[in-house]
Protein backbone atom coordinates (compact mmCIF):
# COMPACT_ATOMS: atom_id res chain seq x y z
CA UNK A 1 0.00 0.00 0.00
CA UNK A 2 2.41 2.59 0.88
CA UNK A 3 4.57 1.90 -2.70
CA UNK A 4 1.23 3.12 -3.95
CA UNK A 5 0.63 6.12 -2.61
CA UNK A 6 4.44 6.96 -3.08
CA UNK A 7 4.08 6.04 -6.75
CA UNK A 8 0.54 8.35 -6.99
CA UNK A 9 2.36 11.29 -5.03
CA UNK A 10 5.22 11.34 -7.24
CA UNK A 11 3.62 11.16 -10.78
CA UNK A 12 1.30 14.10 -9.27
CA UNK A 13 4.60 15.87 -8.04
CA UNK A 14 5.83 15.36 -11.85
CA UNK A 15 3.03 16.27 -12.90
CA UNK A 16 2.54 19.46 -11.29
CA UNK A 17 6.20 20.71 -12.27
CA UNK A 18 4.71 20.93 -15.60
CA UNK A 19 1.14 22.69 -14.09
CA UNK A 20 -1.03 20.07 -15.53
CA UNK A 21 -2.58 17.49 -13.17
CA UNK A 22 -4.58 14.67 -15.00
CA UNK A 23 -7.89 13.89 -12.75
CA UNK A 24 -10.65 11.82 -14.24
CA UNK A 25 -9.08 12.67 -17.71
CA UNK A 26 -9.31 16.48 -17.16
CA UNK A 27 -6.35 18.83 -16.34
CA UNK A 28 -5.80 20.72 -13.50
CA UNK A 29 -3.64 23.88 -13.46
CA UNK A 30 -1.55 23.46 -10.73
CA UNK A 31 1.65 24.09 -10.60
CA UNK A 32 4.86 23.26 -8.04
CA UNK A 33 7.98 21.71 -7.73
CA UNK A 34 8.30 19.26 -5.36
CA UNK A 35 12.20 18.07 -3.57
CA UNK A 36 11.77 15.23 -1.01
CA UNK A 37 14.33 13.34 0.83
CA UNK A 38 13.42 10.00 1.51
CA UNK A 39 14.36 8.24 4.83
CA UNK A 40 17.08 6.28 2.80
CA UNK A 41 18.39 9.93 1.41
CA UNK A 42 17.12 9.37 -1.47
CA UNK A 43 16.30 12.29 -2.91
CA UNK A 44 12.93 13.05 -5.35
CA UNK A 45 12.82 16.27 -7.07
CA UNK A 46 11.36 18.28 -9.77
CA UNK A 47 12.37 20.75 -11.98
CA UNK A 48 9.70 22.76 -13.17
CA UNK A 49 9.42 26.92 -14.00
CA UNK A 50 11.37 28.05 -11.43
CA UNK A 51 8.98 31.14 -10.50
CA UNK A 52 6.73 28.06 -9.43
CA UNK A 53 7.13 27.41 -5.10
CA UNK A 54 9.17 24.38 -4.14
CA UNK A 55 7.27 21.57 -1.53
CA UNK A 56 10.33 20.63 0.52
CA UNK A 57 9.66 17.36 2.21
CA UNK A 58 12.80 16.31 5.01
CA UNK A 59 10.63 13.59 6.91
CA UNK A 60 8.38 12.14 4.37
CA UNK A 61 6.85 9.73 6.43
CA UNK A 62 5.69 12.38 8.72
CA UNK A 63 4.35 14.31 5.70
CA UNK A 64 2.57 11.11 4.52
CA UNK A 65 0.76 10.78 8.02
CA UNK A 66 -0.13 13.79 8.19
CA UNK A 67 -1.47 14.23 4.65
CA UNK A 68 -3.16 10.87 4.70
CA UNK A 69 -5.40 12.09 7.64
CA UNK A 70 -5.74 15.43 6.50
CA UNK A 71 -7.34 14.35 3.25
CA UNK A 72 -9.81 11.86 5.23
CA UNK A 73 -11.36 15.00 6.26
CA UNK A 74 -11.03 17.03 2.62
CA UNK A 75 -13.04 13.62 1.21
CA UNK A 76 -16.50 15.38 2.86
CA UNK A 77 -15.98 18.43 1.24
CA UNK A 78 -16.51 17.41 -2.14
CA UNK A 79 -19.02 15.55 -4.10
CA UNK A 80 -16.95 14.72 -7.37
CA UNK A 81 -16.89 11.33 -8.50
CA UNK A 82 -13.56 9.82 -9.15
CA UNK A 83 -13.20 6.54 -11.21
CA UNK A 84 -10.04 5.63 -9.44
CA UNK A 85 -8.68 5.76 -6.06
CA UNK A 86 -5.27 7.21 -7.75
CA UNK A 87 -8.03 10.04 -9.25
CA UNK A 88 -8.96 11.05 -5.14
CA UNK A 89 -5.86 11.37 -3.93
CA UNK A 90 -4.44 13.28 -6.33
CA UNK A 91 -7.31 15.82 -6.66
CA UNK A 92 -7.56 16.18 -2.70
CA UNK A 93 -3.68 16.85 -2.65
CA UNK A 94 -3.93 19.14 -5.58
CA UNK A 95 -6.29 21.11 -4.23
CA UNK A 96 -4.68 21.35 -0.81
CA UNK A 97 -1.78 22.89 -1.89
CA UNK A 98 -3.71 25.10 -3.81
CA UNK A 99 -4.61 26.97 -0.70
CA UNK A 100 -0.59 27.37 0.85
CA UNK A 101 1.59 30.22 0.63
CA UNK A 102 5.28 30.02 -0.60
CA UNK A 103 6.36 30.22 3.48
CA UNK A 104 3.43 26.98 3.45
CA UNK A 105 5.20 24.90 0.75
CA UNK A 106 8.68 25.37 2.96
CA UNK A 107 7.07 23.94 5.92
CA UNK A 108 4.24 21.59 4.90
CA UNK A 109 3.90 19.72 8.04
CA UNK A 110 2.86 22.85 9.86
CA UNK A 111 0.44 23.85 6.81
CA UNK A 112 -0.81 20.18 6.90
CA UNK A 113 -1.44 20.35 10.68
CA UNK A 114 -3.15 24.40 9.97
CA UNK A 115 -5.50 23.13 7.20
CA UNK A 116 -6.46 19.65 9.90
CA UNK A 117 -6.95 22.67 12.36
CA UNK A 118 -9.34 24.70 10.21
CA UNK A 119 -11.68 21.43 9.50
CA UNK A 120 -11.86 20.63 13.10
CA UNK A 121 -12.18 23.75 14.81
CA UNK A 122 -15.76 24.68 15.67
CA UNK A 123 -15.49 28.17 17.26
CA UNK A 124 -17.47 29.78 14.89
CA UNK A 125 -19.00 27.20 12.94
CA UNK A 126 -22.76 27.35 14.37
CA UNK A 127 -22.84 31.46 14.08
CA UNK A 128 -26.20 32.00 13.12
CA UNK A 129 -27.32 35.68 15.01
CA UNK A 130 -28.89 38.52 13.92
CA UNK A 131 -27.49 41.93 14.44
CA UNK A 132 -30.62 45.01 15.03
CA UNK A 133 -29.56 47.73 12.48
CA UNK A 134 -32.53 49.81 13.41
CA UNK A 135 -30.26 52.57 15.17
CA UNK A 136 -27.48 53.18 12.84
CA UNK A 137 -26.96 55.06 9.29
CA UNK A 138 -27.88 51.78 6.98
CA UNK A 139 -31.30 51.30 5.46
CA UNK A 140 -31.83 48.31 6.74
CA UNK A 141 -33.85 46.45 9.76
CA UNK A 142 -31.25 43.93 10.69
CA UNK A 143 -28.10 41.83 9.46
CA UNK A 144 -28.53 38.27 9.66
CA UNK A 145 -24.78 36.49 10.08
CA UNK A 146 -24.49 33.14 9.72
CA UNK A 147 -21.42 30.17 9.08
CA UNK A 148 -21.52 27.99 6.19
CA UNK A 149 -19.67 25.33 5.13
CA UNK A 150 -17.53 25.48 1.62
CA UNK A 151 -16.12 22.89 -0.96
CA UNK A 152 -12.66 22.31 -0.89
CA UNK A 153 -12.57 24.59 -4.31
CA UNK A 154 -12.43 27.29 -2.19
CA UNK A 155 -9.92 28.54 -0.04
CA UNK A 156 -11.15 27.37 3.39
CA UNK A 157 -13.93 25.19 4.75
CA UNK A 158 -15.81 28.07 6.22
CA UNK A 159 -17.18 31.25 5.34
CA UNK A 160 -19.01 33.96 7.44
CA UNK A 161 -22.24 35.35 5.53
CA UNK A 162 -23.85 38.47 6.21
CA UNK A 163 -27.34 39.16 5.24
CA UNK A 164 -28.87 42.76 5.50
CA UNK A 165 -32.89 42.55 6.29
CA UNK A 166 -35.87 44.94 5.82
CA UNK A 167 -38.91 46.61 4.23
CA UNK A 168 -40.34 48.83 1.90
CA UNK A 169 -44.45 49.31 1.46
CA UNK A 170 -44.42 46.48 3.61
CA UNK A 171 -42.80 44.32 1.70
CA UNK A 172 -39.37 42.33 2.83
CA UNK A 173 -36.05 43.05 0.82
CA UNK A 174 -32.72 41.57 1.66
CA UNK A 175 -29.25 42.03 0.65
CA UNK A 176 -25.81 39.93 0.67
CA UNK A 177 -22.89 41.59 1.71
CA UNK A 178 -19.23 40.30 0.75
CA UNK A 179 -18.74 36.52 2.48
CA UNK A 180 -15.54 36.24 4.34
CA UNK A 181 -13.63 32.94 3.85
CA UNK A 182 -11.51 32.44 7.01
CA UNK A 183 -10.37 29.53 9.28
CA UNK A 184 -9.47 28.96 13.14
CA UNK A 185 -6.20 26.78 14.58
CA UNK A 186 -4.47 27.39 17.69
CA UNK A 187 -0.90 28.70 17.87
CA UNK A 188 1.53 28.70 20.90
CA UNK A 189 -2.09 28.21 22.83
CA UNK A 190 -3.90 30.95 21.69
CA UNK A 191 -6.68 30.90 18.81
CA UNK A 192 -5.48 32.65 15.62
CA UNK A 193 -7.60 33.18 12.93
CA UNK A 194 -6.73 33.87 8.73
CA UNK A 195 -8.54 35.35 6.49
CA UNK A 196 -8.51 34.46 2.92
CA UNK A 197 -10.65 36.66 1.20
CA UNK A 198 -13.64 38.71 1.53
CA UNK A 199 -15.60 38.28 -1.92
CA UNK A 200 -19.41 39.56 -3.18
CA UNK A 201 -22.07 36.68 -3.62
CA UNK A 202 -24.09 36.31 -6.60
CA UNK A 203 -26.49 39.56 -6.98
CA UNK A 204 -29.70 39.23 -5.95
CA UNK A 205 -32.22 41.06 -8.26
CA UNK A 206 -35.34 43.08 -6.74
CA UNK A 207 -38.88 41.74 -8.06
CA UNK A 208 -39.59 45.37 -8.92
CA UNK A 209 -38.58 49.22 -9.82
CA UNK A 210 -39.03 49.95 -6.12
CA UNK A 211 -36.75 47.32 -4.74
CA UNK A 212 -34.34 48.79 -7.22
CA UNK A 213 -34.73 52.18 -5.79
CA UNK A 214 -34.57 50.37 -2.06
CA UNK A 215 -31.02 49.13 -3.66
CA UNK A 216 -29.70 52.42 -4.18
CA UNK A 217 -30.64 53.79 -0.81
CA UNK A 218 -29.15 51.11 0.43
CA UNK A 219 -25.75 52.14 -1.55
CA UNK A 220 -26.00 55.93 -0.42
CA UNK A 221 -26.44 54.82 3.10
CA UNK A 222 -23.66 51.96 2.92
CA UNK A 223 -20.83 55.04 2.31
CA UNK A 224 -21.46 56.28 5.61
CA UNK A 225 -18.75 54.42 6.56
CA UNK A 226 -16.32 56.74 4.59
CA UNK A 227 -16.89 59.66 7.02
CA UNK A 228 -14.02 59.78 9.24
CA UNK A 229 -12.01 58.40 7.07
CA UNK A 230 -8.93 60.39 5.36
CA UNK A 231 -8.69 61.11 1.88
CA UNK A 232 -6.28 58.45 0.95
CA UNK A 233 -7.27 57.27 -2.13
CA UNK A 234 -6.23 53.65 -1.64
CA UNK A 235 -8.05 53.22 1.81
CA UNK A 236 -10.96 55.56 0.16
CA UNK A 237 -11.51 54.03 -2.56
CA UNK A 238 -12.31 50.55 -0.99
CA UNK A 239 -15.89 48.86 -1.21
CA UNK A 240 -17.95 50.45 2.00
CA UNK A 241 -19.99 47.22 1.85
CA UNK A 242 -16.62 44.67 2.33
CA UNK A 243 -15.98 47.40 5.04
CA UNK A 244 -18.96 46.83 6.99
CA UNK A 245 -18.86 43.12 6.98
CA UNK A 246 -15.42 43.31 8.27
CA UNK A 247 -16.41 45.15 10.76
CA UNK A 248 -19.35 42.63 11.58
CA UNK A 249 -16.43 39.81 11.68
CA UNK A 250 -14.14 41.61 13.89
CA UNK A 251 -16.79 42.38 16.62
CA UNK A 252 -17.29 38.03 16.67
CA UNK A 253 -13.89 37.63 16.97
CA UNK A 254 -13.17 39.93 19.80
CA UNK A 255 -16.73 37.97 21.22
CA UNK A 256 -14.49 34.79 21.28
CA UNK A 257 -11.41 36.25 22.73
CA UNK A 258 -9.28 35.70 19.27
CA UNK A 259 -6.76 38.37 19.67
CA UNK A 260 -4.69 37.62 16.62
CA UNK A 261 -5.53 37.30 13.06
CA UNK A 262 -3.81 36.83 9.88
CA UNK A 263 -4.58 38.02 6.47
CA UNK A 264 -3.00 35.77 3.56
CA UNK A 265 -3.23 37.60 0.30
CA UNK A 266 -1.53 35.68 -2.46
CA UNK A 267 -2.20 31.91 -3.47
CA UNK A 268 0.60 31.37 -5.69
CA UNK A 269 -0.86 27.99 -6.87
CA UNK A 270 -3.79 30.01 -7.92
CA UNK A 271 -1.93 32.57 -9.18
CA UNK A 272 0.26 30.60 -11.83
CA UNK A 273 -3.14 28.51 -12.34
CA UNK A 274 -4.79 31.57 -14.10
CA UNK A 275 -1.73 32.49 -15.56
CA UNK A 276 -1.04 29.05 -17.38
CA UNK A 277 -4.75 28.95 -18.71
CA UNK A 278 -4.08 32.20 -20.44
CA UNK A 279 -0.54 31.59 -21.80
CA UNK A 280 -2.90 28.67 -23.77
CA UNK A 281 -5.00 31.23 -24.98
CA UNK A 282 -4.05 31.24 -28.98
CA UNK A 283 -3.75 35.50 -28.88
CA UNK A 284 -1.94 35.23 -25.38
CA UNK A 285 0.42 38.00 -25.80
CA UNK A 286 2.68 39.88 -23.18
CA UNK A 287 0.31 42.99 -23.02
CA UNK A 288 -1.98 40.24 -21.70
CA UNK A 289 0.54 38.72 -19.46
CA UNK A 290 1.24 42.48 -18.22
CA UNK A 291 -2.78 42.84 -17.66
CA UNK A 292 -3.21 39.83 -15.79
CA UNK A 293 0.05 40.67 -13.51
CA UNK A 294 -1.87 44.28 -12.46
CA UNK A 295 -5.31 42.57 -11.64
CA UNK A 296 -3.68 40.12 -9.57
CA UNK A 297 -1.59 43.49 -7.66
CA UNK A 298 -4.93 45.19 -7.82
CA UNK A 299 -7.05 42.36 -6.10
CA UNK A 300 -4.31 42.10 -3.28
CA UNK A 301 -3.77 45.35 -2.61
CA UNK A 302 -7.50 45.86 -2.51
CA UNK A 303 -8.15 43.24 -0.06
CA UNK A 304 -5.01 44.45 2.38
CA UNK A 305 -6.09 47.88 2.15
CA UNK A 306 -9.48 46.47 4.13
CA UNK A 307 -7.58 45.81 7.16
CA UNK A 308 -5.16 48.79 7.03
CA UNK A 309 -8.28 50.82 6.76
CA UNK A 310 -9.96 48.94 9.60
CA UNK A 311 -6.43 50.11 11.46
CA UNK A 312 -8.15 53.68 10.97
CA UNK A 313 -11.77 53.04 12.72
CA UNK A 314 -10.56 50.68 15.38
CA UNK A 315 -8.08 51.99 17.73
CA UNK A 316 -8.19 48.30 19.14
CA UNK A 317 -6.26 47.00 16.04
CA UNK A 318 -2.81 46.84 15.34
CA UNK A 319 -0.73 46.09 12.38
CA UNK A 320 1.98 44.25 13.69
CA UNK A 321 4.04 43.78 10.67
CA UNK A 322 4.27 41.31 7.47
CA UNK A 323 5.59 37.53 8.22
CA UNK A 324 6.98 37.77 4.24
CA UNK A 325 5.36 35.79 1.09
CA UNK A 326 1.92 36.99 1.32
CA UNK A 327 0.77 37.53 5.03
CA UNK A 328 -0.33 40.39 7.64
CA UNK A 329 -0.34 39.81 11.05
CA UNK A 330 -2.40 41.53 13.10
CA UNK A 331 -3.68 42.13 16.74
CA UNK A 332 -7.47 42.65 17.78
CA UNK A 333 -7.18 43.65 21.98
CA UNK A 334 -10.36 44.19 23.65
CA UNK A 335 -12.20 47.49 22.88
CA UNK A 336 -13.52 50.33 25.37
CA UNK A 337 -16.15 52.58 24.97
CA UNK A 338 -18.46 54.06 22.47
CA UNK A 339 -18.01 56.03 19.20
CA UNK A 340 -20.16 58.03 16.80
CA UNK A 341 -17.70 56.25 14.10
CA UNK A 342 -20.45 53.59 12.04
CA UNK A 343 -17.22 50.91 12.02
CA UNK A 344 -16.99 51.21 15.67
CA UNK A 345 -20.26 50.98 16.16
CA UNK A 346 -21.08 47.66 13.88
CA UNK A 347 -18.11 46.04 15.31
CA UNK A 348 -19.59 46.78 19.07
CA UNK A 349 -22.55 45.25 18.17
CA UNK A 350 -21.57 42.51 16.69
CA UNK A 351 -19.19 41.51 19.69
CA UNK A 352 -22.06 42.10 21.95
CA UNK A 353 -24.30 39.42 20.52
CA UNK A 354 -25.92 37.19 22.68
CA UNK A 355 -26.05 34.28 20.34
CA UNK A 356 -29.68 35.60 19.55
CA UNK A 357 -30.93 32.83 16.98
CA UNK A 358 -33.69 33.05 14.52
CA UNK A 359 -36.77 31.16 15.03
């Protein structure tokens, strides 16, 4: 059994120095080299694009543990049907690493035991409380926020959701703010928490002109949040509705006592994914190469700007520095007092909830 999973893990490796992963006869984009040095010192190792990260594996029976258990838990998370068991395995690995930073591919046993960490913690998990809106800026009753469970396509088995709730001529409207994909582990005996992204659902569409009009007051009254904010463009410019559900998240992690977070902002694996699908476009040119480079800088700096900005509203929340390759650390200390600031007061309500559930 085990010369079997070596064999599967290094055709994948070999495979994946060339960023095309054979699953149930399709291809996956994903793209690493791999260097592992077997207990015998042997020594495995690819040689793909050497932009591509490197998975550097000293105790590979270790990492084979670990991984082996890790994707026992990954197998619930998706629903794809796989004609052979060589066809799992890869596509649960392959979509594991997808997830890791370049400081994650240096130390996989430590991203192995993260991502187990993420599945099994439950802190937030059964977060489903509403939030009474009925005293601040935004045209809207309530926010409804609530945990559910994603596919391992995405970047982390949780997300938080955050629905806004009201009416017009008596007649209910809601809204979907930006989900937040995030997951829990414990470091050095504290709970940390990362954040992956903060991303818009689908759009809901109003039945009729006057939800459409309820839609725009809903955009006037979401910019409130800009108002003590300076006029830096980059932390201006930002989306006041990711802003607000930010906020929202904060507030629950202060509630559970999390007091450090960390914000990962480039996947490289998903990165050179996009990347290798276009350079197989038949007019891929370097203009488009050069395009594709600033939306990727554009998306990231976007997303840290969120929490830099957050720095801004919530005297509570330090920067405390980039760990290199992609990640912001941060620390969230308990908050005092009360502010006319719409941030400050979103994320105070949101760590005050009293697990209020609907009915």
């Amino acid at each position: 059994m085990n010369g079997f999973i070596d064999e599967t893990l290094e055709e994948l490796f070999r495979e994946a120095a060339e960023g095309k992963v054979k699953v149930n006869n399709e291809i996956f984009n994903v793209a690493f080299n791999t260097k592992i040095v077997y207990p015998d010192n042997r020594v495995f190792q690819t040689n793909g694009n050497d932009n591509y990260p490197t998975l550097y594996i000293n105790n590979y029976p270790l990492f084979k543990s670990k991984l082996a258990d890790l994707l026992l838990l990954q197998n619930y998370r998706t629903n794809d049907y796989f004609r052979r068991i060589q066809d799992k395995i890869r596509f649960l690995t392959a979509y594991t690493f997808a997830n890791a930073t370049f400081d994650d591919f240096a130390n996989p046993l430590a991203y192995l035991d993260r991502t187990t960490a993420f599945i099994k913690n439950t802190t937030l998990t059964d977060t489903n409380e509403i939030v009474d809106l009925t005293d601040t800026p935004i045209e809207a009753n309530e926010v409804l926020i609530q945990n559910q469970k994603q596919s391992i396509y995405m970047e982390t088995p949780n997300k938080m959701t955050f629905t806004l709730h009201g009416f017009f001529n008596d007649e209910e409207y809601v809204y979907r703010l930006p989900e937040i994909s995030y997951g829990i582990c414990e470091e050095n005996g504290e709970k940390v928490c990362y954040i992956y992204s903060s991303l818009n659902p689908e759009k809901l569409q109003f039945a009729n002109e006057e939800m459409g009009h309820i839609y725009k007051k809903l955009q006037r009254s979401f910019y409130k949040v800009n108002k003590s904010v300076s006029e830096e463009p980059d932390l201006l410019n930002l989306s006041p509705s990711s802003i607000i559900s930010m906020s929202l998240f904060l507030g629950l992690l202060e509630k559970e006592g999390i007091k450090h977070f960390k914000v990962i902002d480039y996947l490289p694996i998903r990165y050179y994914s996009r990347e290798i699908r276009a350079q197989e476009l038949p007019k891929f040119t370097e203009e488009l190469q050069e395009r594709n480079d600033r939306i990727q800088t554009n998306a990231t700096n976007k997303f840290t700007s969120i929490f830099v900005r957050m720095t801004s509203h919530l005297p509570n929340l330090t920067l405390n520095g980039e760990l290199g390759d992609g990640v912001m650390r941060f620390q969230l200390d308990p908050s005092e007092g009360e502010s006319d600031d719409l941030v400050s007061q979103l994320y105070n309500k949101s760590k005050c909830i009293k697990n209020k559930m609907l009915m």
